[in-house]
C-alpha atoms as a PDB file:
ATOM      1  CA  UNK A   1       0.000   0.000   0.000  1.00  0.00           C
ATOM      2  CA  UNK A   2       1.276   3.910  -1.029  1.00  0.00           C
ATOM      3  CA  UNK A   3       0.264   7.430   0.666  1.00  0.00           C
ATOM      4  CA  UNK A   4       2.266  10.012  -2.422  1.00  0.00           C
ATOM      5  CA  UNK A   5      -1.099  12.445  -2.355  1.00  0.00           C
ATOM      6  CA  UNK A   6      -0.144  13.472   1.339  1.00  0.00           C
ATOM      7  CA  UNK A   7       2.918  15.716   1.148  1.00  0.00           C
ATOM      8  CA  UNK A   8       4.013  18.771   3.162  1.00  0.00           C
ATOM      9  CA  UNK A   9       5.232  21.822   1.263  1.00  0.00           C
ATOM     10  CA  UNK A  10       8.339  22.561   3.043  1.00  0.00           C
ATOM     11  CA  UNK A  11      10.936  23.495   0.489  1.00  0.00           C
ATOM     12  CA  UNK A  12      13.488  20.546   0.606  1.00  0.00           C
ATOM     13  CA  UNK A  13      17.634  22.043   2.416  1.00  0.00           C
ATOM     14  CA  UNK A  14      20.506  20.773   0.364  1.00  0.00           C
ATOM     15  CA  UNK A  15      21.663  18.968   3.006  1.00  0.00           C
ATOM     16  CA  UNK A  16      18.072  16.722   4.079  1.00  0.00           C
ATOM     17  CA  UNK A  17      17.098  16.725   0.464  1.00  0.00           C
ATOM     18  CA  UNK A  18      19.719  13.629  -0.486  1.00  0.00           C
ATOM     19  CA  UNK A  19      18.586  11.855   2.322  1.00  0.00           C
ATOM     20  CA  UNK A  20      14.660  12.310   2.303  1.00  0.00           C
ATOM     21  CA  UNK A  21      15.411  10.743  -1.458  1.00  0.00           C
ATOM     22  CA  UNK A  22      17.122   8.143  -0.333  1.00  0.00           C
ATOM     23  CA  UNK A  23      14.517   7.489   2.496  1.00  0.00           C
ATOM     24  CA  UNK A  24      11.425   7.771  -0.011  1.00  0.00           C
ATOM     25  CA  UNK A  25      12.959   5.117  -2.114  1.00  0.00           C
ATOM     26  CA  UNK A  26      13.759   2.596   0.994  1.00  0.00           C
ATOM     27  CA  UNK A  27      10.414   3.394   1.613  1.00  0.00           C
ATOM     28  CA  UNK A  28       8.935   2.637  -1.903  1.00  0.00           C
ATOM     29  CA  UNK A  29      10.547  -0.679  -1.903  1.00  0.00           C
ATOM     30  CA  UNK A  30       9.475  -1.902   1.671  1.00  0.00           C
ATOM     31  CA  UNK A  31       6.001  -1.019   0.382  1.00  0.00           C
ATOM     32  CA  UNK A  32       6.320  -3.290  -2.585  1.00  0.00           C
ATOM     33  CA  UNK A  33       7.144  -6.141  -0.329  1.00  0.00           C
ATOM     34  CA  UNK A  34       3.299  -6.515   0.623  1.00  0.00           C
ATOM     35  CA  UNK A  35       2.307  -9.008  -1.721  1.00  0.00           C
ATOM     36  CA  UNK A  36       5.017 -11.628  -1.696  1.00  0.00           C
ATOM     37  CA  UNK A  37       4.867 -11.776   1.954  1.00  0.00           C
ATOM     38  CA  UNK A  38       1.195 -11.321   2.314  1.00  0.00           C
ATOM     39  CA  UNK A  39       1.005 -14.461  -0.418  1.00  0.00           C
ATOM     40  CA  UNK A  40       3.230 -16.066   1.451  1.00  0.00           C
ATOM     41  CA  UNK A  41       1.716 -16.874   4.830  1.00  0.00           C
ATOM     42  CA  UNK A  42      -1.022 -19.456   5.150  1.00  0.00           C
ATOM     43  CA  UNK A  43      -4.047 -17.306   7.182  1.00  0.00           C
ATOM     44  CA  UNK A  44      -7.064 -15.300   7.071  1.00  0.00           C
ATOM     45  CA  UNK A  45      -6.974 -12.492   5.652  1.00  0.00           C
ATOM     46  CA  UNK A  46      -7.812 -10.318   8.876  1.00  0.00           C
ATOM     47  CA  UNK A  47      -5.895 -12.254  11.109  1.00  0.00           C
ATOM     48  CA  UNK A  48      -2.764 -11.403   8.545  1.00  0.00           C
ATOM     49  CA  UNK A  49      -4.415  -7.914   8.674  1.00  0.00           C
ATOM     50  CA  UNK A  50      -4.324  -7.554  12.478  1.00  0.00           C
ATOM     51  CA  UNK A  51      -0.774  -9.208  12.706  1.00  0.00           C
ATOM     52  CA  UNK A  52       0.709  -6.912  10.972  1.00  0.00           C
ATOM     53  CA  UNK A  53      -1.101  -3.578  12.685  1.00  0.00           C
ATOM     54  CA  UNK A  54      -0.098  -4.648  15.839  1.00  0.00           C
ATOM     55  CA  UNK A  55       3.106  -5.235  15.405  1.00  0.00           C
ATOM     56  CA  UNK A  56       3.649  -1.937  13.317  1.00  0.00           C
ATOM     57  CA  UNK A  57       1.372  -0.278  16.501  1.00  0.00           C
ATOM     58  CA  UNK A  58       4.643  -0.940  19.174  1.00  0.00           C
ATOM     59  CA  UNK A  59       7.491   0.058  16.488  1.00  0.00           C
ATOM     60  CA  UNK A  60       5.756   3.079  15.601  1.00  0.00           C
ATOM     61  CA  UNK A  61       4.566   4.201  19.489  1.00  0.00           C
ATOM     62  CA  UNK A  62       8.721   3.205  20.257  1.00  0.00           C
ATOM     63  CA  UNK A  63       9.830   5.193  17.624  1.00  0.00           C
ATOM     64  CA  UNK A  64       7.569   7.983  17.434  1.00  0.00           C
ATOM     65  CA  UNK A  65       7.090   8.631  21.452  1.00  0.00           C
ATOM     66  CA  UNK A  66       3.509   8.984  23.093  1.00  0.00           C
ATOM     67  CA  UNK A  67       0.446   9.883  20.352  1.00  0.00           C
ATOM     68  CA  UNK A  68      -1.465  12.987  20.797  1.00  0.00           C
ATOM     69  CA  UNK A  69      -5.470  11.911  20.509  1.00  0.00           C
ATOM     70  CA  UNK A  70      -7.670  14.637  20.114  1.00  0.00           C
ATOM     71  CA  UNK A  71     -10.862  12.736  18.558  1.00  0.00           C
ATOM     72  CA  UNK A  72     -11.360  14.833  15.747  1.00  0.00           C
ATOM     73  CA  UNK A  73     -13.434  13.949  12.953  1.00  0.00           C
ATOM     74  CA  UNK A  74     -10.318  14.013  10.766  1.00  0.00           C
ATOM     75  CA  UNK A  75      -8.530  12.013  13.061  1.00  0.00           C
ATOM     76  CA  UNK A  76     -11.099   9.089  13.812  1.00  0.00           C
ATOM     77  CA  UNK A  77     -11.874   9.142  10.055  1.00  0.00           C
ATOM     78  CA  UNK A  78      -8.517   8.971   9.150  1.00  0.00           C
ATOM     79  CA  UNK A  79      -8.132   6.118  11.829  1.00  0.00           C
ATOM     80  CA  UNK A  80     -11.307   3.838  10.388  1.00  0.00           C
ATOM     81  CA  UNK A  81     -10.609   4.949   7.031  1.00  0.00           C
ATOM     82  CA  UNK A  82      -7.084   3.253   7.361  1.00  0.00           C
ATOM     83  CA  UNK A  83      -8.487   0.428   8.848  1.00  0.00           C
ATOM     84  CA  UNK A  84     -10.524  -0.239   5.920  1.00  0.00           C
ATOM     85  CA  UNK A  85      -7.810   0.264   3.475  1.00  0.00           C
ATOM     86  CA  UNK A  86      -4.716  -1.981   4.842  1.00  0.00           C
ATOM     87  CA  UNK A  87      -7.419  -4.922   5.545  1.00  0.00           C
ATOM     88  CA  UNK A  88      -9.203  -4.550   2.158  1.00  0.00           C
ATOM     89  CA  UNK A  89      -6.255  -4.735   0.201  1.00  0.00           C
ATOM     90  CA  UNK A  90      -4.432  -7.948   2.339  1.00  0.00           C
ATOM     91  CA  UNK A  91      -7.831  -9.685   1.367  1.00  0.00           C
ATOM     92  CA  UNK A  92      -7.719  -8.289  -2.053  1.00  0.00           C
ATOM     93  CA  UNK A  93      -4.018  -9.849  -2.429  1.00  0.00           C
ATOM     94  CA  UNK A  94      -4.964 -13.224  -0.718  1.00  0.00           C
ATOM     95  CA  UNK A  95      -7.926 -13.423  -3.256  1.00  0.00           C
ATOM     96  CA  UNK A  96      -6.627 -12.209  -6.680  1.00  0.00           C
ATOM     97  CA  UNK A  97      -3.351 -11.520  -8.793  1.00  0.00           C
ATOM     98  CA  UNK A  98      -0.626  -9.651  -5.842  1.00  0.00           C
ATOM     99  CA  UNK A  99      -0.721  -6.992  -9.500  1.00  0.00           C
ATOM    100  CA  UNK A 100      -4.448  -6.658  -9.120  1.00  0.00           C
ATOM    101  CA  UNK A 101      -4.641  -5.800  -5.675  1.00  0.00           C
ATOM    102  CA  UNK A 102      -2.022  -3.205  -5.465  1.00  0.00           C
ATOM    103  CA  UNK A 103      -3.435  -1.698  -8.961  1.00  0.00           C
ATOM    104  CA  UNK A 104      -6.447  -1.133  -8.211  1.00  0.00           C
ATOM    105  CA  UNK A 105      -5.797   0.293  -5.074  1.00  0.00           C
ATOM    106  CA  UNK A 106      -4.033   2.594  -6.839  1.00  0.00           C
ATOM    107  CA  UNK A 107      -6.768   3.793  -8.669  1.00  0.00           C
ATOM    108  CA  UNK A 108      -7.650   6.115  -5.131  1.00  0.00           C
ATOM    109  CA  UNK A 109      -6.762   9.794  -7.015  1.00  0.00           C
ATOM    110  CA  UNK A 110      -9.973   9.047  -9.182  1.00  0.00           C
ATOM    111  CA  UNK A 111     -12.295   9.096  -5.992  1.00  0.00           C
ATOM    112  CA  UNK A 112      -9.998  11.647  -4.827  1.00  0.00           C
ATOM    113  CA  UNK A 113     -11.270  14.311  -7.640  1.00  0.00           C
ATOM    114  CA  UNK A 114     -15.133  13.277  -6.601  1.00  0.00           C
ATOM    115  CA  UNK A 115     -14.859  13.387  -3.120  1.00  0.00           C
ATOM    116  CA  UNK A 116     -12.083  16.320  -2.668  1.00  0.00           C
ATOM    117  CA  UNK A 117     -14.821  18.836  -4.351  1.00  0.00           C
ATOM    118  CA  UNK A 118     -17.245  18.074  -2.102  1.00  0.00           C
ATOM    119  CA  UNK A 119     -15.484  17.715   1.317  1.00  0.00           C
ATOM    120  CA  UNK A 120     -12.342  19.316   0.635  1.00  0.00           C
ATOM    121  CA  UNK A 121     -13.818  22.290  -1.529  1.00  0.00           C
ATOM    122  CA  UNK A 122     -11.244  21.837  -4.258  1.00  0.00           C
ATOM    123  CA  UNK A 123     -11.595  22.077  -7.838  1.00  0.00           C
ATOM    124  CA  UNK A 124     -11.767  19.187 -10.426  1.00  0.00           C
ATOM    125  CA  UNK A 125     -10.778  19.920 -13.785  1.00  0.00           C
ATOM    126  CA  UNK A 126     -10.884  18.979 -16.883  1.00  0.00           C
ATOM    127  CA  UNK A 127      -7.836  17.079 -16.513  1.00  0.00           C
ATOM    128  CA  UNK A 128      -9.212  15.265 -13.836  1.00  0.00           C
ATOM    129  CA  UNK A 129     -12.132  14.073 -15.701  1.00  0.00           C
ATOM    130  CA  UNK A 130      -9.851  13.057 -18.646  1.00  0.00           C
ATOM    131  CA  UNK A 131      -7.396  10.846 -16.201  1.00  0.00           C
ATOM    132  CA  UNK A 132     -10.880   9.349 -14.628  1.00  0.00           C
ATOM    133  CA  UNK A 133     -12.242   7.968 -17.880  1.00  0.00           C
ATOM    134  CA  UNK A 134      -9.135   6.505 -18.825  1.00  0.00           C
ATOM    135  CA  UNK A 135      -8.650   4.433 -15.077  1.00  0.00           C
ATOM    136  CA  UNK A 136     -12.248   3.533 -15.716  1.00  0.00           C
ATOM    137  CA  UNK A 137     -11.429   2.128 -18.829  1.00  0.00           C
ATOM    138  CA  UNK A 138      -8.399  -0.038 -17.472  1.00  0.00           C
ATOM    139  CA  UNK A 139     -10.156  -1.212 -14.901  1.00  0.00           C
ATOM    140  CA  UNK A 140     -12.960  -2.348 -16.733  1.00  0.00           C
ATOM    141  CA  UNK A 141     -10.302  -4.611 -18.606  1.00  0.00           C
ATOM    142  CA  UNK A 142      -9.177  -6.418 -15.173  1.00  0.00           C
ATOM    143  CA  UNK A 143     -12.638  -8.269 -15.520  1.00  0.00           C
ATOM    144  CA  UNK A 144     -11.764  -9.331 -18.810  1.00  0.00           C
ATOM    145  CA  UNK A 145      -9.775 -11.935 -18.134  1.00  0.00           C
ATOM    146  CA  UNK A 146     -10.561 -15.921 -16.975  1.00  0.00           C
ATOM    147  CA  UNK A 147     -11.187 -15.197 -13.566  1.00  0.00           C
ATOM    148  CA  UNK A 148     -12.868 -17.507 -10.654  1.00  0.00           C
ATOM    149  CA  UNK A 149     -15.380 -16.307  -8.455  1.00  0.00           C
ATOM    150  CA  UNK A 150     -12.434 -15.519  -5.816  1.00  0.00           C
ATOM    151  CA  UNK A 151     -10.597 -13.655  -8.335  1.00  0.00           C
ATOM    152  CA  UNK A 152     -13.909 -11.455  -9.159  1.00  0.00           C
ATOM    153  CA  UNK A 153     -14.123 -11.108  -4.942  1.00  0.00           C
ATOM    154  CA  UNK A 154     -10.321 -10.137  -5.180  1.00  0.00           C
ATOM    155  CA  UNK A 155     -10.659  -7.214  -7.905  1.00  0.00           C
ATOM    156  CA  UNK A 156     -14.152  -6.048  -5.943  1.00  0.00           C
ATOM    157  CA  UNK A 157     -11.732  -6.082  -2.392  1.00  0.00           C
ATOM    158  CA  UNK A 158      -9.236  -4.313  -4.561  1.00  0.00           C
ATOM    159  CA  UNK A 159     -11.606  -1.556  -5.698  1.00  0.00           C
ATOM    160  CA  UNK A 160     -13.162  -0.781  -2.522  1.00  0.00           C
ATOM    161  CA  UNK A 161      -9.852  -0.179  -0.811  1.00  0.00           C
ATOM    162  CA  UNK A 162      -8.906   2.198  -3.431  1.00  0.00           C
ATOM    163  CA  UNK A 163     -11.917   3.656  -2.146  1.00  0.00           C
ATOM    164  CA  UNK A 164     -11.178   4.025   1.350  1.00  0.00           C
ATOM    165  CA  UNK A 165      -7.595   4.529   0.684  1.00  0.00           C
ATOM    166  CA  UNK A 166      -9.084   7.951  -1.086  1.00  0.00           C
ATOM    167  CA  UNK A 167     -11.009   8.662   2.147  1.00  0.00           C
ATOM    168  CA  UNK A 168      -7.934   8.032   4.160  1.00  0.00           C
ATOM    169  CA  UNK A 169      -5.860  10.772   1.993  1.00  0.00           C
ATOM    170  CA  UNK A 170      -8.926  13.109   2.807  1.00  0.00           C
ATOM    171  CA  UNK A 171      -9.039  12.799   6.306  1.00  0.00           C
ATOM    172  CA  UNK A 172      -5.402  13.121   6.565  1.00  0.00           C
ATOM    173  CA  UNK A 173      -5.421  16.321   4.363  1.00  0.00           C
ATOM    174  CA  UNK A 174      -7.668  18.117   6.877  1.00  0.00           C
ATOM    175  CA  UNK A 175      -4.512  17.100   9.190  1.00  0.00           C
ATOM    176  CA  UNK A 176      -2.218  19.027   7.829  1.00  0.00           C
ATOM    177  CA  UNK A 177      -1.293  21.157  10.463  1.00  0.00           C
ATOM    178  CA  UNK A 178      -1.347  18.685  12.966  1.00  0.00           C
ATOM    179  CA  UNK A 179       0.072  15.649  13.639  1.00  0.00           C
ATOM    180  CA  UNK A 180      -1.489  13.221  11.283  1.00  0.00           C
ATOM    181  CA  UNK A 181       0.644  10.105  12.096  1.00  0.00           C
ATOM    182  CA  UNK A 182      -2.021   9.766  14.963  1.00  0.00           C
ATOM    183  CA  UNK A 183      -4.570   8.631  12.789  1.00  0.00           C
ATOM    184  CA  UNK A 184      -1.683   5.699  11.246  1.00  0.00           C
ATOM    185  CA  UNK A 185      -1.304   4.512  14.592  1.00  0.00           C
ATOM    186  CA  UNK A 186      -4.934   4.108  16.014  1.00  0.00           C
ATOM    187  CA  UNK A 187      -5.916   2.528  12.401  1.00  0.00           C
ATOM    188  CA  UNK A 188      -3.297  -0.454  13.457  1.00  0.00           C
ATOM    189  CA  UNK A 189      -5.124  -0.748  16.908  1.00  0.00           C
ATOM    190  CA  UNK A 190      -7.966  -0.886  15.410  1.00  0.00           C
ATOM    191  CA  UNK A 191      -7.186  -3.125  12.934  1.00  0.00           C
ATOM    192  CA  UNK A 192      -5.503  -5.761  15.142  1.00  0.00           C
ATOM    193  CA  UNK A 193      -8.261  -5.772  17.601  1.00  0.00           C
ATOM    194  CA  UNK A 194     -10.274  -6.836  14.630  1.00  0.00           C
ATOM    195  CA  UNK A 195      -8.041  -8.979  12.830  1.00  0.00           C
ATOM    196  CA  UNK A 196      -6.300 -10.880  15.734  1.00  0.00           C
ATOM    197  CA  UNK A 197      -9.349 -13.230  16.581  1.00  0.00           C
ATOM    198  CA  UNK A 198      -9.083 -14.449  13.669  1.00  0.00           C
ATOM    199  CA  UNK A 199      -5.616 -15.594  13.808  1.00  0.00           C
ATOM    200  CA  UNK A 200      -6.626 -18.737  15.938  1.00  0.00           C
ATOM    201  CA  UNK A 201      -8.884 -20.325  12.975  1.00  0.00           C
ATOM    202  CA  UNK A 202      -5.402 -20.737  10.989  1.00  0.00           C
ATOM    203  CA  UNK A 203      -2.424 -20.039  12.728  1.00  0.00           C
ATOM    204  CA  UNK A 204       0.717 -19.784  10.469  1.00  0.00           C
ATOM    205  CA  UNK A 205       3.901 -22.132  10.666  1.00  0.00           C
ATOM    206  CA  UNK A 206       7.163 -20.831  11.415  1.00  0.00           C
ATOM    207  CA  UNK A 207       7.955 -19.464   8.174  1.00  0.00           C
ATOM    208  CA  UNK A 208       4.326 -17.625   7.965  1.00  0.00           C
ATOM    209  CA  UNK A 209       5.270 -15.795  11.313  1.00  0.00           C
ATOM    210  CA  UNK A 210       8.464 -14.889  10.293  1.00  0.00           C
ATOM    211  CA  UNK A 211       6.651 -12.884   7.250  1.00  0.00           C
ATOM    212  CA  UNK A 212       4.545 -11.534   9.209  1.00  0.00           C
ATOM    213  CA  UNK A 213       7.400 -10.315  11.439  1.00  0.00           C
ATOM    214  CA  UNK A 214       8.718  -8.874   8.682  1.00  0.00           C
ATOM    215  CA  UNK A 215       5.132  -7.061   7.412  1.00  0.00           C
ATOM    216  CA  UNK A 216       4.788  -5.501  11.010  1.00  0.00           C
ATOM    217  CA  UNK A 217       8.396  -4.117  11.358  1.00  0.00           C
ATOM    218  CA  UNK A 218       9.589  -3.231   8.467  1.00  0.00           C
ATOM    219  CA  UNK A 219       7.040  -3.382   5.694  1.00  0.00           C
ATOM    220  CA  UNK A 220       4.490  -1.202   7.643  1.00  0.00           C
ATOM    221  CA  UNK A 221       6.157   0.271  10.532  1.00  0.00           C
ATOM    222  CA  UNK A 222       9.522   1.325   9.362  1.00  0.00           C
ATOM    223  CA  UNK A 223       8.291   2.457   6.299  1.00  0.00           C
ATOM    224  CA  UNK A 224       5.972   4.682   7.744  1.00  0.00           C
ATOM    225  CA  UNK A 225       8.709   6.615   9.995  1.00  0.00           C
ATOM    226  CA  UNK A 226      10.898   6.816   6.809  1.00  0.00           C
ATOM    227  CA  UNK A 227       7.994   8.256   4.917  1.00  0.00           C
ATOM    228  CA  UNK A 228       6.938  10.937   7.761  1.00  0.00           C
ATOM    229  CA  UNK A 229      10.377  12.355   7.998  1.00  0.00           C
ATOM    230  CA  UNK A 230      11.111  12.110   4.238  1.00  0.00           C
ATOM    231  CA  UNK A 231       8.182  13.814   2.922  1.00  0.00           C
ATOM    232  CA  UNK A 232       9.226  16.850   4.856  1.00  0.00           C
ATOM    233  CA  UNK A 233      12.051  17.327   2.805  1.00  0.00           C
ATOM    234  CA  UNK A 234      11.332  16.266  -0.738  1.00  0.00           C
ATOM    235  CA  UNK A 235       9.083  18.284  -3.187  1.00  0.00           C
ATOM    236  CA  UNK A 236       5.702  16.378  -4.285  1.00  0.00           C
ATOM    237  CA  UNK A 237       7.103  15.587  -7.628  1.00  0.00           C
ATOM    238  CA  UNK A 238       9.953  13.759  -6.492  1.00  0.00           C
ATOM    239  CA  UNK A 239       7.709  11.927  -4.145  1.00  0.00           C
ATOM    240  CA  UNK A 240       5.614  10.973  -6.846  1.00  0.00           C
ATOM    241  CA  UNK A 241       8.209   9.651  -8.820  1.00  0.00           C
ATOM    242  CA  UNK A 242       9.756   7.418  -6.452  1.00  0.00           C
ATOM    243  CA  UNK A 243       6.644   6.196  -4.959  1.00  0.00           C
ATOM    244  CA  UNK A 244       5.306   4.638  -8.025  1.00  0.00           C
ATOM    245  CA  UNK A 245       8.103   2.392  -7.832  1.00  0.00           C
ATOM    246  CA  UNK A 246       5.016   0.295  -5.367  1.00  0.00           C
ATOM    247  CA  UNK A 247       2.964  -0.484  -7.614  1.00  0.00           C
ATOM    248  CA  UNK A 248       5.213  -1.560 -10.252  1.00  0.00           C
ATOM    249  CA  UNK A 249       7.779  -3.476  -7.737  1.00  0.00           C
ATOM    250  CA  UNK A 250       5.111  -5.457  -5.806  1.00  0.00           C
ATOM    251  CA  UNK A 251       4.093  -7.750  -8.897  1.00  0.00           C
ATOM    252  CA  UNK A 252       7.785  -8.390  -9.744  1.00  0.00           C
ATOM    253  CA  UNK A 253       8.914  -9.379  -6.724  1.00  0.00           C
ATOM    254  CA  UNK A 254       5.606 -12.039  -6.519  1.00  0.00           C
ATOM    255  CA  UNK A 255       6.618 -13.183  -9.775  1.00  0.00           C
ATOM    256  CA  UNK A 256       9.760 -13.647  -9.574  1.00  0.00           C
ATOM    257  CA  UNK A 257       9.828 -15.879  -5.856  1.00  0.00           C
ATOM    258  CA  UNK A 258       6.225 -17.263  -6.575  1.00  0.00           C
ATOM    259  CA  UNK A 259       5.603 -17.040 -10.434  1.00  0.00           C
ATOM    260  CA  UNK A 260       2.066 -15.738 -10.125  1.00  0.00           C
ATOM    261  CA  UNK A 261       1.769 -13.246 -12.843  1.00  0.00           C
ATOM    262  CA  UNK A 262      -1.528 -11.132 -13.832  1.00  0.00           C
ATOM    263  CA  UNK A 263      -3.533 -12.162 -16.794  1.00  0.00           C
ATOM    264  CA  UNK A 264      -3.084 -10.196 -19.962  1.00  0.00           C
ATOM    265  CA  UNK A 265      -6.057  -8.145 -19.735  1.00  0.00           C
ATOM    266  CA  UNK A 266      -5.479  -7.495 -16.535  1.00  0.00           C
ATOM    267  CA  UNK A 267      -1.859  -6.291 -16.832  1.00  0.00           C
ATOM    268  CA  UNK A 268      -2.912  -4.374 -20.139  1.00  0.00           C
ATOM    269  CA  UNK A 269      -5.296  -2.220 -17.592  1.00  0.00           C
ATOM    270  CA  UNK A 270      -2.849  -1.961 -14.579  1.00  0.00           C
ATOM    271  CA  UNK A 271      -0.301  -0.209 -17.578  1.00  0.00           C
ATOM    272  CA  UNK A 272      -2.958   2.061 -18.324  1.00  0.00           C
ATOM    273  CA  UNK A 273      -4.186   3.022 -14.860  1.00  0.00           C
ATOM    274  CA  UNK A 274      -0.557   3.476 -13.929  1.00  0.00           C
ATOM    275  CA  UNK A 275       0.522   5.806 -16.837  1.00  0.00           C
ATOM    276  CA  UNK A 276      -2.477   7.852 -16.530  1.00  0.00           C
ATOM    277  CA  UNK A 277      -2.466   8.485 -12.689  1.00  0.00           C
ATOM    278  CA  UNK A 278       1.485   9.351 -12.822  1.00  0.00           C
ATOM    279  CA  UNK A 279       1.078  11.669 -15.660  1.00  0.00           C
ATOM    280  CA  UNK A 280      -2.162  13.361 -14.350  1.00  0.00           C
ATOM    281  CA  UNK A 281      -0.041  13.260 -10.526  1.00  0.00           C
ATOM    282  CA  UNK A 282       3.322  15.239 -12.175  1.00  0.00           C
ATOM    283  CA  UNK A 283       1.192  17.635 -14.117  1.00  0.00           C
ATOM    284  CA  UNK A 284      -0.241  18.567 -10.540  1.00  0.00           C
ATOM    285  CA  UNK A 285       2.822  18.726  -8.996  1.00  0.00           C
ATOM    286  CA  UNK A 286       4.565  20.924 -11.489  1.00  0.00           C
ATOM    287  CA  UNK A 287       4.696  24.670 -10.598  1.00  0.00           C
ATOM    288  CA  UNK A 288       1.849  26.727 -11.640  1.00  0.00           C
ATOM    289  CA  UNK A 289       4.060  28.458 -13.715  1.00  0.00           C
ATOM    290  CA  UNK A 290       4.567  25.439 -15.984  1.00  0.00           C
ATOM    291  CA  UNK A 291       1.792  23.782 -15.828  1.00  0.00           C
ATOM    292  CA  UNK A 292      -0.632  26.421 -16.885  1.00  0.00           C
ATOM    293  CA  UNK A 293       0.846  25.968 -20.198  1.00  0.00           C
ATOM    294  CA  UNK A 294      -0.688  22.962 -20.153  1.00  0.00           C
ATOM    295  CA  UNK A 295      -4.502  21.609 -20.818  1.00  0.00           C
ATOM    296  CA  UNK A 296      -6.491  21.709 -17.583  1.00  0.00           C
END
């Protein structure tokens, strides 16, 4: 799972700029990591789900220090929101294609441009609407391949947390000047006192805990710190740029150590949803100054 939309507009100091690239990349790659370990462990889906939260819960409360809960709406959306997202799309990757999951999860920035005009009062624009047809259209084409009735229940898991993943960018917008990591670390406690019930109707074997070790620390927790400390210092386009290295890393790597690949239809749509939300994500973060050259 990626969170490139939320980005702080401090201009980047020559000496944390190399860094907070270096950091967003390490972070981009321990992101991409989610669907070869998430395949990899023998579980439910929530019990995976809640695993990992908790886990990611204690290294982000030791790193981070003691959270600041004010029960704002932003903040206990944010929270729920989250929750939705990170267990939608480990039940999205247990059910379909590790490429559909993360894909269509990616497809968030289109519900963004519905649901930022009304709650967030910003503008869509014709760009917007242009970039939303084409995701619709590569979506559509996921369904067009051979796919069982878990693989249908996969894409449909993989859709709706592209919703809530938009939701979750919302709520942490209205955050942004406060502390939004917050709303990151009551979405794990949620999460695992949801999903960790479920962990005694399969419990993994050695190997399946050792993943999930692995999801909690460093895939989820880590990352997170890296991210909050490296988006300070990086401008939204480079963010962009090195964040989409998620999407297109998490497929490889469950390819390459499992040899699942995504159906041609389906990885035909994923190239189009992926081009069209990058482009349409750079021409937002270039400076007004160049992009009003350009068709909006």
């Amino acid at each position: 799972m990626s969170l490139s939309e939320l980005n702080v507009n401090i201009s980047p100091t020559k000496t944390e700029r190399p860094k907070a690239i270096l950091f967003l990349l390490i972070t981009a790659i321990l992101w991409s990591l989610g669907g070869l370990l998430i395949k990899s462990i023998n579980a439910n889906p929530l019990a995976i789900a809640g695993v990992r939260s908790a886990i990611a819960a204690a290294v982000m409360l030791l790193a981070l220090g003691k959270p600041k809960i004010n029960g704002s709406v932003a903040q206990m959306g944010a929270a729920l929101t989250y929750t939705a997202t990170v267990t939608l799309f480990v039940a999205a990757t247990k059910y379909t294609t590790a490429a559909n999951a993360i894909l269509l999860q990616y497809t968030a920035p289109i519900y963004v441009a519905f649901l930022g005009a009304w709650l967030l009062k910003e503008k869509t624009k014709l760009s917007d609407w242009v970039t939303i047809f084409i995701v619709i259209v590569g979506m559509a084409l996921f369904f067009l391949d051979r796919l069982s009735a878990k693989g249908v229940l996969g894409n449909a898991l993989g859709m709706a947390s592209g919703v809530s993943f938009a939701f979750l960018n919302i709520f942490m917008r209205m955050q942004k000047d406060g502390s939004p990591w917050e709303s990151v670390f009551l979405g794990n406690i949620l999460t695992a006192v949801i999903g960790l019930p479920f962990l005694f109707q399969s419990w993994p074997n050695a190997s399946g805990w050792l993943s999930l070790s692995i999801l909690g620390t460093v895939q989820l927790g880590l990352s997170y710190i890296l991210f909050s400390r490296a988006i300070k210092h990086a401008t939204a386009l480079e963010a962009i740029l090195i964040l989409v290295l998620e999407p297109i890393l998490n497929p490889v790597w469950v390819f390459l150590f499992l040899g699942e690949a995504p159906g041609p239809w389906a990885f035909v749509g994923g190239g189009i949803v992926l081009v069209a939300i990058t482009l349409r994500s750079i021409l937002a973060a270039l400076p007004k100054k160049m992009s009003a050259t350009k068709v909006e």
